[in-house]
C-alpha atoms as a PDB file:
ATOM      1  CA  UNK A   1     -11.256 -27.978  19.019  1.00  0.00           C
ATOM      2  CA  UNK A   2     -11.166 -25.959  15.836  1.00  0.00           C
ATOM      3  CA  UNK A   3      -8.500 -28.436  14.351  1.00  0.00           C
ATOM      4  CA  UNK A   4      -9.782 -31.348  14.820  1.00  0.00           C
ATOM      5  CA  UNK A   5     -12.868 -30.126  13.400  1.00  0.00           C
ATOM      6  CA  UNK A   6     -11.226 -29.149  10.324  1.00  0.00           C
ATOM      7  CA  UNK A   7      -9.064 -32.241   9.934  1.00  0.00           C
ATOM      8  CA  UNK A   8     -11.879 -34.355  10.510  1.00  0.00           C
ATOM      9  CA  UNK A   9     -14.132 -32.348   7.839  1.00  0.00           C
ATOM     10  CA  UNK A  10     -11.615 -32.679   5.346  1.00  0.00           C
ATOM     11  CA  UNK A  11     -12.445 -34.395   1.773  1.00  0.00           C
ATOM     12  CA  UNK A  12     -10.306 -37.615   2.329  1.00  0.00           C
ATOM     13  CA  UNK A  13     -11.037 -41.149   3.028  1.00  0.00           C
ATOM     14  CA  UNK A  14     -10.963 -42.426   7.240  1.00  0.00           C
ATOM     15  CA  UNK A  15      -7.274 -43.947   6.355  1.00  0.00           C
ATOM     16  CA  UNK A  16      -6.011 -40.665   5.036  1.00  0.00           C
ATOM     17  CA  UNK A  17      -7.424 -38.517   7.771  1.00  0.00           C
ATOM     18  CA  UNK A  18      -5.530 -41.446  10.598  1.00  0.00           C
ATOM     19  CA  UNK A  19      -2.413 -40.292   8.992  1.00  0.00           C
ATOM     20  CA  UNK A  20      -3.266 -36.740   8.627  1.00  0.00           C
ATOM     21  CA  UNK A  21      -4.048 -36.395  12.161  1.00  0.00           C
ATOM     22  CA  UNK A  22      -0.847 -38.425  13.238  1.00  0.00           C
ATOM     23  CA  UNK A  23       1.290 -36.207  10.980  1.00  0.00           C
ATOM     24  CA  UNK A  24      -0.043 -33.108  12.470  1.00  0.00           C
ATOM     25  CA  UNK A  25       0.212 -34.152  16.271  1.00  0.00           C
ATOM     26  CA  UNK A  26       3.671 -34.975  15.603  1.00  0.00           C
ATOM     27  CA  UNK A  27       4.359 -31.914  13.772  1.00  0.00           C
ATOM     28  CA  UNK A  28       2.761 -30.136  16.582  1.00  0.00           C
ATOM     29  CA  UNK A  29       5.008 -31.908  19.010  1.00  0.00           C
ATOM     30  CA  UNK A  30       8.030 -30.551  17.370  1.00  0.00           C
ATOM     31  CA  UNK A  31       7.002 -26.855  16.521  1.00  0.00           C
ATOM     32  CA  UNK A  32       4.868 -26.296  19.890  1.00  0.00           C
ATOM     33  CA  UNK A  33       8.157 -24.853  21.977  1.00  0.00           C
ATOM     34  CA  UNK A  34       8.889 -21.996  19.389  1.00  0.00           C
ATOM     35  CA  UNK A  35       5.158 -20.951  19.207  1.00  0.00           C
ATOM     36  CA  UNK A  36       3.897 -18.572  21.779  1.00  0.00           C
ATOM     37  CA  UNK A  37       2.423 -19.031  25.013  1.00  0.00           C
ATOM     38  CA  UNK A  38      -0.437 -17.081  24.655  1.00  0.00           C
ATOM     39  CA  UNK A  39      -4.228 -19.051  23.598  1.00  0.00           C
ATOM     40  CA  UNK A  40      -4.886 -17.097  20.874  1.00  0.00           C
ATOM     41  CA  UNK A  41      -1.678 -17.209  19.789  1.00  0.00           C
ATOM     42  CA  UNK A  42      -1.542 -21.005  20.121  1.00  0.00           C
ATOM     43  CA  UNK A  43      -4.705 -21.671  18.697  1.00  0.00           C
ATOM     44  CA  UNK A  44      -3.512 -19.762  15.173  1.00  0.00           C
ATOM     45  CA  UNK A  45      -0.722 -21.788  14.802  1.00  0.00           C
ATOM     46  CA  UNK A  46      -2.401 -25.188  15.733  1.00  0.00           C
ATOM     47  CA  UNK A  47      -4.517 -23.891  12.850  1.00  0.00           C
ATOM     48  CA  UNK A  48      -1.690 -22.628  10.475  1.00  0.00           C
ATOM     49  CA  UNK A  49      -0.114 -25.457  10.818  1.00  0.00           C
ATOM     50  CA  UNK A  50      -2.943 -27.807  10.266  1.00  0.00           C
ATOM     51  CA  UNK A  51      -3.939 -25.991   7.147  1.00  0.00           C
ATOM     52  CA  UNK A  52      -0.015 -26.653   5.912  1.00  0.00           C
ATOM     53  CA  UNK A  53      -0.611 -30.627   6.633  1.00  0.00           C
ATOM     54  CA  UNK A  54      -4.186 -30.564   4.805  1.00  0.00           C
ATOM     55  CA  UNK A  55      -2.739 -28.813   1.468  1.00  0.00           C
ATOM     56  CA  UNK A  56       0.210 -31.139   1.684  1.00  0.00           C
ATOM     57  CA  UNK A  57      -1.560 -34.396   2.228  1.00  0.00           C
ATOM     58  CA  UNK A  58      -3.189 -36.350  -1.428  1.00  0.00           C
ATOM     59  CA  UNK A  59      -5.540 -38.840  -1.225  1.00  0.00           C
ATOM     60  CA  UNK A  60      -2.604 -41.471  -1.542  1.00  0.00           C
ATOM     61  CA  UNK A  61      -1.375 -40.056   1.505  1.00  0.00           C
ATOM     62  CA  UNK A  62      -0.150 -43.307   3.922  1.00  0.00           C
ATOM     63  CA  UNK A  63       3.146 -42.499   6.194  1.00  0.00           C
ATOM     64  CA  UNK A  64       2.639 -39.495   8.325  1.00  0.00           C
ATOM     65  CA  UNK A  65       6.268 -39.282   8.863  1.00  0.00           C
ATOM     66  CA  UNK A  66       7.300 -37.762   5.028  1.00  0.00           C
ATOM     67  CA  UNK A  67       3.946 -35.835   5.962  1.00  0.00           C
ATOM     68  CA  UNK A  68       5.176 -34.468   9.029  1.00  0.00           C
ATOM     69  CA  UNK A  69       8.662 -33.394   8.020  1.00  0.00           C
ATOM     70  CA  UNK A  70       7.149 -30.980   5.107  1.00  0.00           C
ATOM     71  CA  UNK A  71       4.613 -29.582   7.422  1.00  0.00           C
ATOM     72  CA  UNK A  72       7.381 -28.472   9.913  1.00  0.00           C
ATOM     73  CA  UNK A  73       9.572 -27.001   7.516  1.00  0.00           C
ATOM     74  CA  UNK A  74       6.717 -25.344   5.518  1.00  0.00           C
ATOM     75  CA  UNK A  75       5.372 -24.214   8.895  1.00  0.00           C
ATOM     76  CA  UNK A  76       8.910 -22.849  10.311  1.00  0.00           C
ATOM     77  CA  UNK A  77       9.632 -21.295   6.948  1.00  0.00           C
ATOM     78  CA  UNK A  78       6.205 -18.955   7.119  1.00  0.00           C
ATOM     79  CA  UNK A  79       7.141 -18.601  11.024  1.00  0.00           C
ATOM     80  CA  UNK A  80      10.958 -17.466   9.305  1.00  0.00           C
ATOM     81  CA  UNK A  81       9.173 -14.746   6.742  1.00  0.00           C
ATOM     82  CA  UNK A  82       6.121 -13.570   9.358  1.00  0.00           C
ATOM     83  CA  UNK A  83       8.616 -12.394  11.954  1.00  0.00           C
END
């Protein structure tokens, strides 16, 4: 999977890229029933979205639940604008 390829490629330490990855399935969880049904379609936002946990996480980074709760509202705010 292209996202967990990215995640896992990204410049943070193993602890950091646990909570990363937790924040973003949650965050996934919670925005997956307003994306559409279509693969392509899915695999863009997996990606969109995963991009919006990457630039939000810092190398401090160690609850993915703050994590999580920006990424969805950053995410649903560019889904808000895009359409």
């Amino acid at each position: 999977m292209k996202v967990r390829r990215l995640i896992s490629g990204a410049a943070f330490g193993p602890d950091v890229l646990r909570v990363i990855g937790k924040a973003f399935d949650d965050a996934w969880s919670e925005v997956e029933p307003s994306v559409t049904n279509r693969p392509d379609g899915i695999e863009a936002a997996r990606l969109r979205l995963a991009n919006i946990v990457l630039s939000l996480a810092k190398d401090d980074t160690n609850d993915a639940e703050p994590l999580k709760i920006e990424a969805v509202r950053v995410f649903r705010l560019k889904q808000r604008i895009a359409n």
